[in-house]
Every structure is written in C-alpha cells, then in structure tokens.
C-alpha atoms as a PDB file:
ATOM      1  CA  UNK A   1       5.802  68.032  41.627  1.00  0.00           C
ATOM      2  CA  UNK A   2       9.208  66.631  39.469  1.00  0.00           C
ATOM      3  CA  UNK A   3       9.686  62.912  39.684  1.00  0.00           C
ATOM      4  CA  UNK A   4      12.827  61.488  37.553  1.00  0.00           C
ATOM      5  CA  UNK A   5      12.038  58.616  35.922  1.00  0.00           C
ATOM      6  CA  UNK A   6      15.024  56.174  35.121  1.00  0.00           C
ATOM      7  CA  UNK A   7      13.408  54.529  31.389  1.00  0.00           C
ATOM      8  CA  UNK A   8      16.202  51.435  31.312  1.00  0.00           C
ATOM      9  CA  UNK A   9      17.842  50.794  27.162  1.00  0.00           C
ATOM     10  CA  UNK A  10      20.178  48.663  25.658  1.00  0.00           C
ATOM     11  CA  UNK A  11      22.031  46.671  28.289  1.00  0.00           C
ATOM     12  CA  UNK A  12      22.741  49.242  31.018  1.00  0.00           C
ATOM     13  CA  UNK A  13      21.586  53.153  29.974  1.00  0.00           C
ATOM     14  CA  UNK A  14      18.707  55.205  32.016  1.00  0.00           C
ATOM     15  CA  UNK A  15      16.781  57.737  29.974  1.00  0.00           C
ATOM     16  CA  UNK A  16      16.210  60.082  32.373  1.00  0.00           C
ATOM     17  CA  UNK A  17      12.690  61.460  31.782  1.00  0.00           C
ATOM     18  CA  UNK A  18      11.837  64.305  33.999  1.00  0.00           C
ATOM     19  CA  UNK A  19       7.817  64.602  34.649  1.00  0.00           C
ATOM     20  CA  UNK A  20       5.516  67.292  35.808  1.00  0.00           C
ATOM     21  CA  UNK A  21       1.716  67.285  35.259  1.00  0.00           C
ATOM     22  CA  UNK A  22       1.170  65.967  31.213  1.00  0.00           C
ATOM     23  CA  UNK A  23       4.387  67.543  30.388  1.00  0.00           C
ATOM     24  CA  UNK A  24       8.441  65.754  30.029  1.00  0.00           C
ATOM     25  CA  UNK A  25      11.450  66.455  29.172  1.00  0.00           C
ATOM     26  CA  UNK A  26      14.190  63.597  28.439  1.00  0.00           C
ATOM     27  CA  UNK A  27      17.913  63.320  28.573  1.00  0.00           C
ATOM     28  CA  UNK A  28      19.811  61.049  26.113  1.00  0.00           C
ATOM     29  CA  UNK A  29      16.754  59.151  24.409  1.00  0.00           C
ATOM     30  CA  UNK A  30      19.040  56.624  22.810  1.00  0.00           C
ATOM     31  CA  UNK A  31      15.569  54.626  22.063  1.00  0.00           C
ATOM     32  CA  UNK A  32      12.347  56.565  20.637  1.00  0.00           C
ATOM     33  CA  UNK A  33       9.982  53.305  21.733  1.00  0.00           C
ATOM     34  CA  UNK A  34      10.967  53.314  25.227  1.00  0.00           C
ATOM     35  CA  UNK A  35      10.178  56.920  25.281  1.00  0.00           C
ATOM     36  CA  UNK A  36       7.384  56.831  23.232  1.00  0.00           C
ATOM     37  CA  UNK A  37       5.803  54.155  25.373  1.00  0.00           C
ATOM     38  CA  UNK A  38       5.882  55.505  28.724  1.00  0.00           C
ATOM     39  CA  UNK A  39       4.883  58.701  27.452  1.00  0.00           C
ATOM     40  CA  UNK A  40       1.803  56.767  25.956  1.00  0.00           C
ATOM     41  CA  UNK A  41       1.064  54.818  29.243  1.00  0.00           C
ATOM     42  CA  UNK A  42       1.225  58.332  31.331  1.00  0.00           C
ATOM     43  CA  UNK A  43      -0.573  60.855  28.421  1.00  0.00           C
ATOM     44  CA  UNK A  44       2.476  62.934  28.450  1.00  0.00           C
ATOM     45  CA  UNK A  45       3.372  64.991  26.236  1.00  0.00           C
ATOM     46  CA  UNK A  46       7.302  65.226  25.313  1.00  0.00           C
ATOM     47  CA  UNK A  47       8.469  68.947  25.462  1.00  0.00           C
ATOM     48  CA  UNK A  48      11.977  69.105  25.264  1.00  0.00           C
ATOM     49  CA  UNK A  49      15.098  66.939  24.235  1.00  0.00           C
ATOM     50  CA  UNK A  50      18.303  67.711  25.959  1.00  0.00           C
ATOM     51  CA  UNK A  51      21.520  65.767  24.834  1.00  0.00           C
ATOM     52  CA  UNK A  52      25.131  65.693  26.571  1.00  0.00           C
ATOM     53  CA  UNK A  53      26.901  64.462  23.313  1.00  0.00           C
ATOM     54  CA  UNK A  54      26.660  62.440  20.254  1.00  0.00           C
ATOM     55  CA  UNK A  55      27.127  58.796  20.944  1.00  0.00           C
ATOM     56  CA  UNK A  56      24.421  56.567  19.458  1.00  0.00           C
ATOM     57  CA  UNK A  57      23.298  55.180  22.730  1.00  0.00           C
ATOM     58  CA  UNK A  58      22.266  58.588  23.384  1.00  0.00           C
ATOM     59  CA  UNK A  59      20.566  60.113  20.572  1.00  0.00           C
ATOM     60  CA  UNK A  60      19.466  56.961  18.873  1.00  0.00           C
ATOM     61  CA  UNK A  61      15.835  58.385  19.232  1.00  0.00           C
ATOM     62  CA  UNK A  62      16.083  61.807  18.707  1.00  0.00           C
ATOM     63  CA  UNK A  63      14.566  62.560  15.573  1.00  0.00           C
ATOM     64  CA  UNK A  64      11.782  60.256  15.717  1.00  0.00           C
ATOM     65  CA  UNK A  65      11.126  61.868  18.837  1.00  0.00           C
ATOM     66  CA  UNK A  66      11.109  65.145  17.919  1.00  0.00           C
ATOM     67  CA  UNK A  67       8.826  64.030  14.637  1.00  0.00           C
ATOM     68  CA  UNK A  68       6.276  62.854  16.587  1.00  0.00           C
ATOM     69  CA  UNK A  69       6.091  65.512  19.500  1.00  0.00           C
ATOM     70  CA  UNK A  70       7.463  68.856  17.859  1.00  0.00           C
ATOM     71  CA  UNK A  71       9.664  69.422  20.885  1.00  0.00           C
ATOM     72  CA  UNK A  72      13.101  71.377  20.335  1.00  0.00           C
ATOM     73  CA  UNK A  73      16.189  69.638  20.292  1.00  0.00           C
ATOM     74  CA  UNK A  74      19.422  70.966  22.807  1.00  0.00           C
ATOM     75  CA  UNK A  75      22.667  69.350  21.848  1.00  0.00           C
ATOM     76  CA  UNK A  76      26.239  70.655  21.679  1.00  0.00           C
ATOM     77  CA  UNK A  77      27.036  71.393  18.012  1.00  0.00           C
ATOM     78  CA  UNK A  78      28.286  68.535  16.460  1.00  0.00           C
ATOM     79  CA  UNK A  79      27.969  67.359  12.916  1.00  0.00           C
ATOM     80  CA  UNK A  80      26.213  64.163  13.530  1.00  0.00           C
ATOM     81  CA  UNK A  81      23.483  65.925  15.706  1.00  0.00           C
ATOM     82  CA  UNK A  82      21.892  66.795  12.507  1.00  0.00           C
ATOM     83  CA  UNK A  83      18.343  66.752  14.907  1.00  0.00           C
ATOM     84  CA  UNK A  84      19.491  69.949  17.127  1.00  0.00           C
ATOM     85  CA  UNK A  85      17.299  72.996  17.136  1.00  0.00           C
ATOM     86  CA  UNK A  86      19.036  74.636  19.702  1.00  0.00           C
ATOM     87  CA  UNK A  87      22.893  74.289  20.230  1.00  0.00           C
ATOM     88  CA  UNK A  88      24.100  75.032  23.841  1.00  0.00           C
ATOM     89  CA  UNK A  89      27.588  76.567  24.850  1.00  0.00           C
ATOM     90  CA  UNK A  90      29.292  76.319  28.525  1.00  0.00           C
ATOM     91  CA  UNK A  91      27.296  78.622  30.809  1.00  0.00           C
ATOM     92  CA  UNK A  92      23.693  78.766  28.750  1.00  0.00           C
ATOM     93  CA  UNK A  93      20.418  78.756  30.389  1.00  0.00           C
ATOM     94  CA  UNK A  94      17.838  77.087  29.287  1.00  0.00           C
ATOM     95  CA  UNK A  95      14.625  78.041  30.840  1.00  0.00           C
ATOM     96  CA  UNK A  96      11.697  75.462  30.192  1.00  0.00           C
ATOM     97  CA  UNK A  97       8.400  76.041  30.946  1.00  0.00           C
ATOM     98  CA  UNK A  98       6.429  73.049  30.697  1.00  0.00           C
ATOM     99  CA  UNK A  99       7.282  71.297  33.029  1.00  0.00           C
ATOM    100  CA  UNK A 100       9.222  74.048  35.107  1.00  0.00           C
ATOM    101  CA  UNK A 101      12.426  73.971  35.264  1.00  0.00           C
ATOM    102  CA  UNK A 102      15.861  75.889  34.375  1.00  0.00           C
ATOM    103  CA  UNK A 103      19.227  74.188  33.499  1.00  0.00           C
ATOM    104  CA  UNK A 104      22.547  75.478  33.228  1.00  0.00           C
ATOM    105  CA  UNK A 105      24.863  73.912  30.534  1.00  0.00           C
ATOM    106  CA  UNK A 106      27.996  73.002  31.660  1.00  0.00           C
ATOM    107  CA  UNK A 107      31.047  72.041  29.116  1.00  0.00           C
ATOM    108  CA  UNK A 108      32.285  68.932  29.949  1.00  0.00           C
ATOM    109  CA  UNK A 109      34.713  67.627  27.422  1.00  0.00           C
ATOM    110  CA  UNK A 110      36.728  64.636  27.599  1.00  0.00           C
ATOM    111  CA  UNK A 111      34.388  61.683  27.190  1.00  0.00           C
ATOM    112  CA  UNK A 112      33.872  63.004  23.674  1.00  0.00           C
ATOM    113  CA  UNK A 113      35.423  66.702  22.586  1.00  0.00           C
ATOM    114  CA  UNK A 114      31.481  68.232  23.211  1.00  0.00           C
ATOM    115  CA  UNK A 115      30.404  66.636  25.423  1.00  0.00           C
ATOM    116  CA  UNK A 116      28.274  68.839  28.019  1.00  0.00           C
ATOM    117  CA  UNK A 117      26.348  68.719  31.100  1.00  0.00           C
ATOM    118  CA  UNK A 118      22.914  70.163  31.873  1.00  0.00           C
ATOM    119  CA  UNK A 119      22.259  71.515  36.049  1.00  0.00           C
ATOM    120  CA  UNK A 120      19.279  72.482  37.457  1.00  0.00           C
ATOM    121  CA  UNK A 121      18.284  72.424  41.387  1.00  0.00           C
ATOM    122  CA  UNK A 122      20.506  70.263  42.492  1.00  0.00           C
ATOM    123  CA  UNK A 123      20.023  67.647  39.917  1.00  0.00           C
ATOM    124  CA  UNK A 124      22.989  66.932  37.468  1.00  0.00           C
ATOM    125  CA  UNK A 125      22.894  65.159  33.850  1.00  0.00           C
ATOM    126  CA  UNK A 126      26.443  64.657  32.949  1.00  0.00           C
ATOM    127  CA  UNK A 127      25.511  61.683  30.598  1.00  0.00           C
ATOM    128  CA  UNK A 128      29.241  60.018  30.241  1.00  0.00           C
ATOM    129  CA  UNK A 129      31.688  62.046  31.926  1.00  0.00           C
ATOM    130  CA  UNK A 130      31.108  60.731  36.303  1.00  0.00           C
ATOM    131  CA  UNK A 131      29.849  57.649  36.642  1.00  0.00           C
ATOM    132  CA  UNK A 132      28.846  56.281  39.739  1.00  0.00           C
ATOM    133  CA  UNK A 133      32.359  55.521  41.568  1.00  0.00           C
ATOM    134  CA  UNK A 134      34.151  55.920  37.607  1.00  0.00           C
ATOM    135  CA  UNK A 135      34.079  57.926  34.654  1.00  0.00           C
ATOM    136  CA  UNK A 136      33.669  57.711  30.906  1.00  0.00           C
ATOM    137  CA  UNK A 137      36.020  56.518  28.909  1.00  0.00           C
ATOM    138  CA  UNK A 138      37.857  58.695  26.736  1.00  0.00           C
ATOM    139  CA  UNK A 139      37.344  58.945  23.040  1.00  0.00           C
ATOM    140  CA  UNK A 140      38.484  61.862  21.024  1.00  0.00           C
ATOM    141  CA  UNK A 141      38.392  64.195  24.010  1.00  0.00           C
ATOM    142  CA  UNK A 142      41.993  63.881  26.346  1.00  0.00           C
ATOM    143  CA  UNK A 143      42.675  62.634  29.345  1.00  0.00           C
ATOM    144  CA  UNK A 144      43.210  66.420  30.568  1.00  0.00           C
ATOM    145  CA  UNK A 145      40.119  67.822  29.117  1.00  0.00           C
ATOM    146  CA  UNK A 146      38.171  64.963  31.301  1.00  0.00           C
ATOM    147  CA  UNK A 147      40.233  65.348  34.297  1.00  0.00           C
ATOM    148  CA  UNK A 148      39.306  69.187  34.319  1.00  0.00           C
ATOM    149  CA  UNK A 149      35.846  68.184  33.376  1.00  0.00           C
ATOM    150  CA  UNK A 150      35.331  66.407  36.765  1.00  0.00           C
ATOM    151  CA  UNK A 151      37.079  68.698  38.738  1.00  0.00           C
ATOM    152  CA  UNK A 152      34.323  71.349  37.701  1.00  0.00           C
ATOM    153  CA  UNK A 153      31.738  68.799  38.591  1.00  0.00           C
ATOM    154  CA  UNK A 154      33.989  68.562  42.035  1.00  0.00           C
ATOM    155  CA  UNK A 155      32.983  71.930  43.233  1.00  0.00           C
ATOM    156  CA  UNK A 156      29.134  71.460  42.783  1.00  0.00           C
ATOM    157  CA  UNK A 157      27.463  71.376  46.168  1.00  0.00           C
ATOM    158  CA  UNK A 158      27.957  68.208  47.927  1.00  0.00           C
ATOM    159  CA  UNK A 159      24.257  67.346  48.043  1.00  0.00           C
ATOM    160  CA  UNK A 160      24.012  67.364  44.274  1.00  0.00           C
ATOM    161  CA  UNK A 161      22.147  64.705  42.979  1.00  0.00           C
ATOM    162  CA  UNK A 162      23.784  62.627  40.115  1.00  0.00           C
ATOM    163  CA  UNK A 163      22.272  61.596  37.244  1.00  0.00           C
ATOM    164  CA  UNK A 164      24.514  59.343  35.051  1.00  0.00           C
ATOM    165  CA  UNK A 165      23.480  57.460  31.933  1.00  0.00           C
ATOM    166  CA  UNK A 166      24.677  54.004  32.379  1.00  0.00           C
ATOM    167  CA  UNK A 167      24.027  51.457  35.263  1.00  0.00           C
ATOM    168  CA  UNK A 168      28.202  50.947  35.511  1.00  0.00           C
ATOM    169  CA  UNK A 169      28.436  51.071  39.722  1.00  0.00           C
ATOM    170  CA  UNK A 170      28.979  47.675  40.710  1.00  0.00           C
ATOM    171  CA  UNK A 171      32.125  47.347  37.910  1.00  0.00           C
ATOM    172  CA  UNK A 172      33.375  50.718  39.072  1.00  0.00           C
ATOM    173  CA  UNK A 173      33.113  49.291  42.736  1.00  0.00           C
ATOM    174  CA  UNK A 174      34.882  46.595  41.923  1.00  0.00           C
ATOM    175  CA  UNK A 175      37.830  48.838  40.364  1.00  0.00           C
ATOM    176  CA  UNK A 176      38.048  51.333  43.040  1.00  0.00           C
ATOM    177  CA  UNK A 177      38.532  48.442  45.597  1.00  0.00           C
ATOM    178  CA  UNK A 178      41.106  47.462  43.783  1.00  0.00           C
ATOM    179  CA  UNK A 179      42.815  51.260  44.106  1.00  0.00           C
ATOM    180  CA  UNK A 180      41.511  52.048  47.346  1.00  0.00           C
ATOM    181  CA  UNK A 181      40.254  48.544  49.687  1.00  0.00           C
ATOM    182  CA  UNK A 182      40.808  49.966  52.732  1.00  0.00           C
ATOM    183  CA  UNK A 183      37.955  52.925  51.896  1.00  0.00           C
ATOM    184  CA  UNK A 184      35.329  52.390  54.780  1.00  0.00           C
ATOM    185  CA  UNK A 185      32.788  54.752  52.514  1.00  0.00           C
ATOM    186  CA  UNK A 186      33.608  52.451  49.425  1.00  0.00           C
ATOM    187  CA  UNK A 187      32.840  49.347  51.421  1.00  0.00           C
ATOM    188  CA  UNK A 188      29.645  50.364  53.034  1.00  0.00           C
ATOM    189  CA  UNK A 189      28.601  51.918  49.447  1.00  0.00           C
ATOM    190  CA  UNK A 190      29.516  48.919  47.938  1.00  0.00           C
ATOM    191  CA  UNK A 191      27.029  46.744  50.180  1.00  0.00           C
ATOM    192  CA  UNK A 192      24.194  48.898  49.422  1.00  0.00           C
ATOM    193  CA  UNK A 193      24.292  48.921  46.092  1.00  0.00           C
ATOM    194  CA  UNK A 194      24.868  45.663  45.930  1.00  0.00           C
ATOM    195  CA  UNK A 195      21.841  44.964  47.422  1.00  0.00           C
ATOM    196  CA  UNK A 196      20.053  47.526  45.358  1.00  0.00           C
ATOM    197  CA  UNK A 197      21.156  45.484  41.836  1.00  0.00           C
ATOM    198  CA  UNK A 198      19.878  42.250  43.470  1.00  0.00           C
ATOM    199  CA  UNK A 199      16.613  43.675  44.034  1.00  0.00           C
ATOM    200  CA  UNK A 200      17.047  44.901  40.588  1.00  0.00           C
ATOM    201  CA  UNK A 201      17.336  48.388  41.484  1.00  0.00           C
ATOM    202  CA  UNK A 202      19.052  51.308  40.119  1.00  0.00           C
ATOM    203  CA  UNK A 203      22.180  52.441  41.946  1.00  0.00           C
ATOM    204  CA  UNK A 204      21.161  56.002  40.774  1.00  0.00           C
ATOM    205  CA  UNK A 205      20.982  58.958  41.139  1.00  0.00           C
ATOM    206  CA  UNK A 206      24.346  58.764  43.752  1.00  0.00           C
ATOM    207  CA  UNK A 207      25.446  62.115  44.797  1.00  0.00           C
ATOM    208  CA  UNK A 208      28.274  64.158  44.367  1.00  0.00           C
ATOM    209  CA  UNK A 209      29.359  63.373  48.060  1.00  0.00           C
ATOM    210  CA  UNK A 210      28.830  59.999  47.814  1.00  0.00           C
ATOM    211  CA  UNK A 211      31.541  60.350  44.757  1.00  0.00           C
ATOM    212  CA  UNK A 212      34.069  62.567  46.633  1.00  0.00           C
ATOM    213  CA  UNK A 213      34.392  59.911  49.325  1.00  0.00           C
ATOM    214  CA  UNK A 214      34.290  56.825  47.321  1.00  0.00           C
ATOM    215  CA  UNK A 215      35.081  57.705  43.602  1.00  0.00           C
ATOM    216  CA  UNK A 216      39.073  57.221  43.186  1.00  0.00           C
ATOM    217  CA  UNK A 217      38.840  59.653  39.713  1.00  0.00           C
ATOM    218  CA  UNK A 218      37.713  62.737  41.696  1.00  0.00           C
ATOM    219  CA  UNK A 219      40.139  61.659  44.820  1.00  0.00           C
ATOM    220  CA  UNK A 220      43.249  61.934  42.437  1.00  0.00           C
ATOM    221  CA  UNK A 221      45.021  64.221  45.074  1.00  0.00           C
ATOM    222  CA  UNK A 222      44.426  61.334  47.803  1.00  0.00           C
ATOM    223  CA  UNK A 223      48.245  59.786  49.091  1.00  0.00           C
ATOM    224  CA  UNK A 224      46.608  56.480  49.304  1.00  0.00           C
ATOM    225  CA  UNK A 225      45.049  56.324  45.769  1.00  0.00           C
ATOM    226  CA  UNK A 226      48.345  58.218  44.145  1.00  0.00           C
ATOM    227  CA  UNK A 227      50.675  55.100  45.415  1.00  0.00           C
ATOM    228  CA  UNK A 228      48.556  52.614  44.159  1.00  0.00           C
ATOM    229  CA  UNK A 229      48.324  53.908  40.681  1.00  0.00           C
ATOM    230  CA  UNK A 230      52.224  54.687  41.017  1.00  0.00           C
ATOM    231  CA  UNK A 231      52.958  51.093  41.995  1.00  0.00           C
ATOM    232  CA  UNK A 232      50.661  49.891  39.004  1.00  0.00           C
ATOM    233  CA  UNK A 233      52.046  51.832  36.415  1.00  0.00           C
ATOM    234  CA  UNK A 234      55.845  51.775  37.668  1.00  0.00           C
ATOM    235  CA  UNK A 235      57.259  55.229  38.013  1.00  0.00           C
ATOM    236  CA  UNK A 236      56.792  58.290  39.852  1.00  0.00           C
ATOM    237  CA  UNK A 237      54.033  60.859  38.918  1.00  0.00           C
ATOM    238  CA  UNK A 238      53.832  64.449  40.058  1.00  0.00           C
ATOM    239  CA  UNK A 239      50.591  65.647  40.091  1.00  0.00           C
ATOM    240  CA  UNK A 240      47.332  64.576  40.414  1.00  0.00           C
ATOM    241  CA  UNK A 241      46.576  65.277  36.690  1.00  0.00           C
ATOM    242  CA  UNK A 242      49.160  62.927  35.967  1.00  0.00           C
ATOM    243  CA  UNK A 243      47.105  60.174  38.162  1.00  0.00           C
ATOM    244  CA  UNK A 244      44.392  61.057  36.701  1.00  0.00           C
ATOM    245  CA  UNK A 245      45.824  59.754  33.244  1.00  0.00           C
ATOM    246  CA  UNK A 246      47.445  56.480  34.345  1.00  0.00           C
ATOM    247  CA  UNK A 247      44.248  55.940  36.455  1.00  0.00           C
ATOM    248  CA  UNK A 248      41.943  55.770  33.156  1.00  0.00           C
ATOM    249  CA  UNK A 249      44.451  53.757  31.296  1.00  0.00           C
ATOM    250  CA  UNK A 250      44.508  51.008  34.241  1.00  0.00           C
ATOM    251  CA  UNK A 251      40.639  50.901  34.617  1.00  0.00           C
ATOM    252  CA  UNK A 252      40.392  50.661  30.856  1.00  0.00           C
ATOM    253  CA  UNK A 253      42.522  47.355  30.948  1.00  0.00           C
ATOM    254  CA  UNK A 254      41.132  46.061  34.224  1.00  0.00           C
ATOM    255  CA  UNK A 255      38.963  43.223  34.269  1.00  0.00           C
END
C-alpha cells in the first residue's frame, strides 16, 4: 500500500515522500538529512527523485541524495539542475517500478518559466504553482503563463488530491477573505484548518474541489471576486485573465 509522507523543511515546505514496501520516491528534497533520516529510521531505500523546478528550497538535496542512493534524477531542463538524469517535457510518463506507480508530467509554467507538475492516481505534485487557497508567486514565468497553468490544473477531476510544497493555507485564507468574506466554503475551510495548524497539523493534501470553491485564483471568472479586485485596483478589467493579473499583484502586497 502508498502512504504520502509530508517530511516538514525550512520554515514551511513538505517533502513529499511517497512509500511502498522498502522502496520511496521523493518530490522536491530541498534537504538531503531530512530525507536521509527518515529513510534511515524506515530501511528504505530512495528510488527516484522527481523535481517541479529549480528553486533551492526544492532541490537543495538532490545530489547528495542521488550520491548516496543511485536513484535517477527527473527535473525539467534547466541549467542549474546540473543533478538531472532524466529531463521531462509536458505530457511524459514516467513509469516507476519500485514502488509502483506512473506519473504524468504536466507543464506548468509561471511560478518559474519550467516549472512542471507530476500526476499519478489522483494525486497531484504541482510544487509552487496552487497552493492551498493561493498560488506561487511569479518569478521569471508571467502572470499569463501561471494563469493558464492553473486553469489546466482546473480541469483535473474534482477529487484530485493536492499535494503542494509549502504549508501557506492559513495566509492564503486570510487573503481570500479579504476577496471573497461572504464564501460559506472559505469560512467553514477556514475553521478546519485552523484547527488542524493548532494541533500542529498539516492543512495538506486539500483537493482540487476544495480549491474550486474556496481558492479566489482558480474562481477568476466569479462576479463577486472580479468586483473586488476591480474596486482594489481602480479600473475596469475584461476578462478573467486580466483578474487573474491584478489578483497576484494585490496578494503580493497584502499583509
């Protein structure tokens, strides 16, 4: 049987270690020792490395990894992945056999130009691009590519299981009430995860309907969430692209 491990880093990233039997694979090990050590503690032995883009916080431990267990490297090709064995292009399978599993990459740019996104099952790693109730910021992707990004990610099946890389949710919360306060879904949402944090639980994995009713960057076309990001930013805007853009730029200023 799969279990999903969240292996908490830094101040607020999961490494999500997947674990069958002696065998792993792990998303985004932006620290080898954290790795290292639960793979010590459960005598597992670390098969694959899969990587969503090229952020320190996410590939910090990559190539002492892959020293000490052998395991190939999947990354999107990018200069300073110099650790990747096996670059990965929108629509590539990977099949893994140890533990068993198949992913399909998905190109999600916008967070960074490369960035990508690995499915499998019903189980999502989109590293930076949807957050719980947010999304990544934008660095040298655009505020289009991102947009289109998690429209993609909008037309996965409802019941799709979430796996982001940062414990963000109760900041995004706080944002999206600010867009959206009268969102029953947000509320209630809110409350649980609020309780989850002070039982110092994770919020994730959330799921992708969870984010269609409560996350305001995937509900761009909603009437309610277009006039408040027209009244914040002071002019008329036409499409929901367009809110889209002036809804990043607010939540990056909003405190």
């Amino acid at each position: 049987m799969l279990k999903i491990i969240p292996l908490p880093a830094f101040n607020d990233n999961y490494i999500w270690l997947l674990q069958s039997g002696a065998h792993a694979v792990v998303v985004d090990p932006g620290d080898a020792n954290v790795v290292a050590a639960y793979c010590q503690r459960q005598q597992l032995q670390l098969s694959v490395i899969l990587i969503t883009h090229c952020h320190g916080d996410h590939i910090g431990g990559v190539e002492e990894l892959q020293q000490r267990y052998g395991c190939p490297v999947y990354a999107p090709a990018h200069p300073v992945l110099k650790s990747t064995t096996r670059p990965v292009s929108d629509n590539d399978r990977i099949a893994i056999t140890q533990p068993e599993i198949s992913f399909k990459v998905l190109s999600l740019p916008g967070h960074t130009a490369e960035h990508m996104g690995y499915y499998a099952a019903g189980m999502l790693f989109c590293g930076d691009t949807l957050f719980a109730c947010g999304c990544g910021r934008i660095f040298d992707g655009t505020a289009r590519q991102l947009h289109q990004s998690l429209q993609k990610l909008a037309h996965l099946p409802p019941d799709t299981r979430i796996y982001c890389s940062h414990e963000y949710t109760l900041a995004n919360q706080r944002f999206a009430l600010t867009v959206e306060p009268d969102n029953l879904a947000l509320q209630q949402r809110h409350r649980r995860d609020q309780a989850l944090r002070d039982a110092n639980q994770p919020t994730l994995p959330s799921t992708l309907a969870d984010e269609l009713a409560s996350n305001p960057f995937l509900r761009c076309d909603n009437a309610r969430i277009q006039q408040a990001v027209q009244r914040y930013c002071g002019h008329t805007l036409t499409d929901s692209e367009q809110v889209f853009a002036e809804l990043r730029c607010w939540k990056d200023t909003f405190r």
